[in-house]
Protein backbone atom coordinates (compact mmCIF):
# COMPACT_ATOMS: atom_id res chain seq x y z
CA UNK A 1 -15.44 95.12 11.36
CA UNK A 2 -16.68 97.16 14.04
CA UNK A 3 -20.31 96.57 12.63
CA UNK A 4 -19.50 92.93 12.80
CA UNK A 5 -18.54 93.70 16.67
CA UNK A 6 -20.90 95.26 17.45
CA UNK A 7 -23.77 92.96 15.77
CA UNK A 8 -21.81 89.36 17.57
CA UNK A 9 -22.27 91.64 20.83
CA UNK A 10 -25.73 92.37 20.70
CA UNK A 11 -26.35 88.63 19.98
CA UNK A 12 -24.59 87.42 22.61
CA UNK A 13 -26.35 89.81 25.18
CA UNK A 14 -30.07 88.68 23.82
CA UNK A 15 -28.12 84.99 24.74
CA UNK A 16 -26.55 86.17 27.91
CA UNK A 17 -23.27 85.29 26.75
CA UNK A 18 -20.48 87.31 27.66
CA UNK A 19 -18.55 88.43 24.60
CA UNK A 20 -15.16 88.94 25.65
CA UNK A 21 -12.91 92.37 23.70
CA UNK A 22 -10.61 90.75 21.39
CA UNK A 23 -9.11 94.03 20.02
CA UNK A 24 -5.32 94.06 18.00
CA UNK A 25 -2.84 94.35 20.67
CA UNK A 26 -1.86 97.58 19.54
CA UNK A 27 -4.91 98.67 20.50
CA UNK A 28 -5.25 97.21 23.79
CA UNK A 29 -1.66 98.44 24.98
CA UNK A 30 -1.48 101.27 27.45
CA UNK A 31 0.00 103.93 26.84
CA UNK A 32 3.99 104.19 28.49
CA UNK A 33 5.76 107.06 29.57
CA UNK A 34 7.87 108.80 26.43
CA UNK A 35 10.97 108.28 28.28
CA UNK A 36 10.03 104.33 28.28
CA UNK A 37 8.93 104.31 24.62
CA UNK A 38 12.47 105.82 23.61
CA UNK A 39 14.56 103.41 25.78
CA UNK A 40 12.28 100.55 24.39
CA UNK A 41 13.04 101.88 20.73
CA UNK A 42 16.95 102.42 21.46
CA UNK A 43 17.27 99.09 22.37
CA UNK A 44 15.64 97.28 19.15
CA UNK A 45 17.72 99.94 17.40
CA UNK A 46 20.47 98.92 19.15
CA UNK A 47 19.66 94.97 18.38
CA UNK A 48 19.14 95.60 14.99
CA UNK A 49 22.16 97.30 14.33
CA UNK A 50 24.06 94.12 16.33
CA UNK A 51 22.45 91.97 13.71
CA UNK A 52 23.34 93.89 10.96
CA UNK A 53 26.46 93.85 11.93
CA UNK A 54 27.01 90.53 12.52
CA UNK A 55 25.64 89.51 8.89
CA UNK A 56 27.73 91.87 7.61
CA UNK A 57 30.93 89.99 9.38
CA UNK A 58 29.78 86.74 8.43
CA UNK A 59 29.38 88.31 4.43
CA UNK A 60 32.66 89.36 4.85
CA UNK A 61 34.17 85.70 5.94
CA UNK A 62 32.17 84.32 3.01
CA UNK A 63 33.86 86.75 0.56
CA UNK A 64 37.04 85.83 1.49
CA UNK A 65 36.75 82.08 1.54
CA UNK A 66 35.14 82.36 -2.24
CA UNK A 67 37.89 84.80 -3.10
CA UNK A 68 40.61 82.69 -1.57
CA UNK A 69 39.31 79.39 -3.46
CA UNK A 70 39.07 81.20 -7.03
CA UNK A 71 42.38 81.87 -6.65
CA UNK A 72 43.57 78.94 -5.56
CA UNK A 73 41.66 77.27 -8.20
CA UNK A 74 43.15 79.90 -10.88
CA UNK A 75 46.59 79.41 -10.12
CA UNK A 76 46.19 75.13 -10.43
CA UNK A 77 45.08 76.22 -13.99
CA UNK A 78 47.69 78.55 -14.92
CA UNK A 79 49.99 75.97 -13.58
CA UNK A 80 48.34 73.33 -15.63
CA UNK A 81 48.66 75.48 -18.92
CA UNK A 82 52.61 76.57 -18.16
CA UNK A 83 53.17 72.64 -18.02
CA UNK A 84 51.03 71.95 -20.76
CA UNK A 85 52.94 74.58 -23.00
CA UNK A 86 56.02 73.48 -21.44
CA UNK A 87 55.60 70.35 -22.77
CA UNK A 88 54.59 70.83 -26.31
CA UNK A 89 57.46 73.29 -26.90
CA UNK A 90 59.62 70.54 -26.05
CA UNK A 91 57.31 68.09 -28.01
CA UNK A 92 58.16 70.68 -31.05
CA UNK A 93 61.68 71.31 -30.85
CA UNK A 94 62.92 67.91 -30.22
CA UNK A 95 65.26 66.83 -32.99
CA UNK A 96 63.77 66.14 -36.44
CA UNK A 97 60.68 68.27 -35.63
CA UNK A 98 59.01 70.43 -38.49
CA UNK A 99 59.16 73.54 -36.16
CA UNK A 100 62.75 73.10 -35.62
CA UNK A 101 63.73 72.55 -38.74
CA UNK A 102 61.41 75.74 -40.16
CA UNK A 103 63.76 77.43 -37.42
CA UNK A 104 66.93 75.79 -38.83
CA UNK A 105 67.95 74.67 -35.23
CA UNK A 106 68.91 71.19 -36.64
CA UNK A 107 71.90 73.11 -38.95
CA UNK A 108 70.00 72.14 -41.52
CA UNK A 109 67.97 74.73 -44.52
């Protein structure tokens, strides 16, 4: 790359064109005091660590909404099934059934 510089910049002088630095900004950046740097880096820290928390909040919500519904939705079908047993017990044992007479609750043997 700096070949490639350095080749476009001898061009351009031969043109008289002025060939303006175009170097990655972390290049071009002055150098701050340390005391600046570390406030600078405490407070991304810091806003990092807001984030992180927030998502971790917001995880936390979700949980608990899927959690609630599953159980919710669990207890519909284990009402479902007690009703559904419910009513073939009583389906079985009504009078004349097989069941209840293989249990000789009709008086019968």
């Amino acid at each position: 790359m700096t070949r490639t510089r350095d080749e476009v910049a001898k061009r351009a002088k031969a043109l008289e064109l002025r060939h303006p630095d175009r170097r990655p900004a972390h290049q071009a950046r002055p150098d701050y005091p340390q005391a600046n740097t570390e406030a600078v880096y405490q407070r991304m820290k810091t806003a990092r660590q807001q984030q992180a928390a927030q998502y971790r909040a917001e995880g936390r919500q979700q949980a608990l909404q899927i959690v609630g519904k599953a159980n919710k939705d669990g207890e519909e079908i284990r009402g479902d099934a007690d009703a559904q047993a419910r009513q073939d017990l009583r389906r079985q044992l009504r009078p004349g059934s097989q069941l209840r007479r293989l249990l000789s609750l009709d008086g019968r043997l």
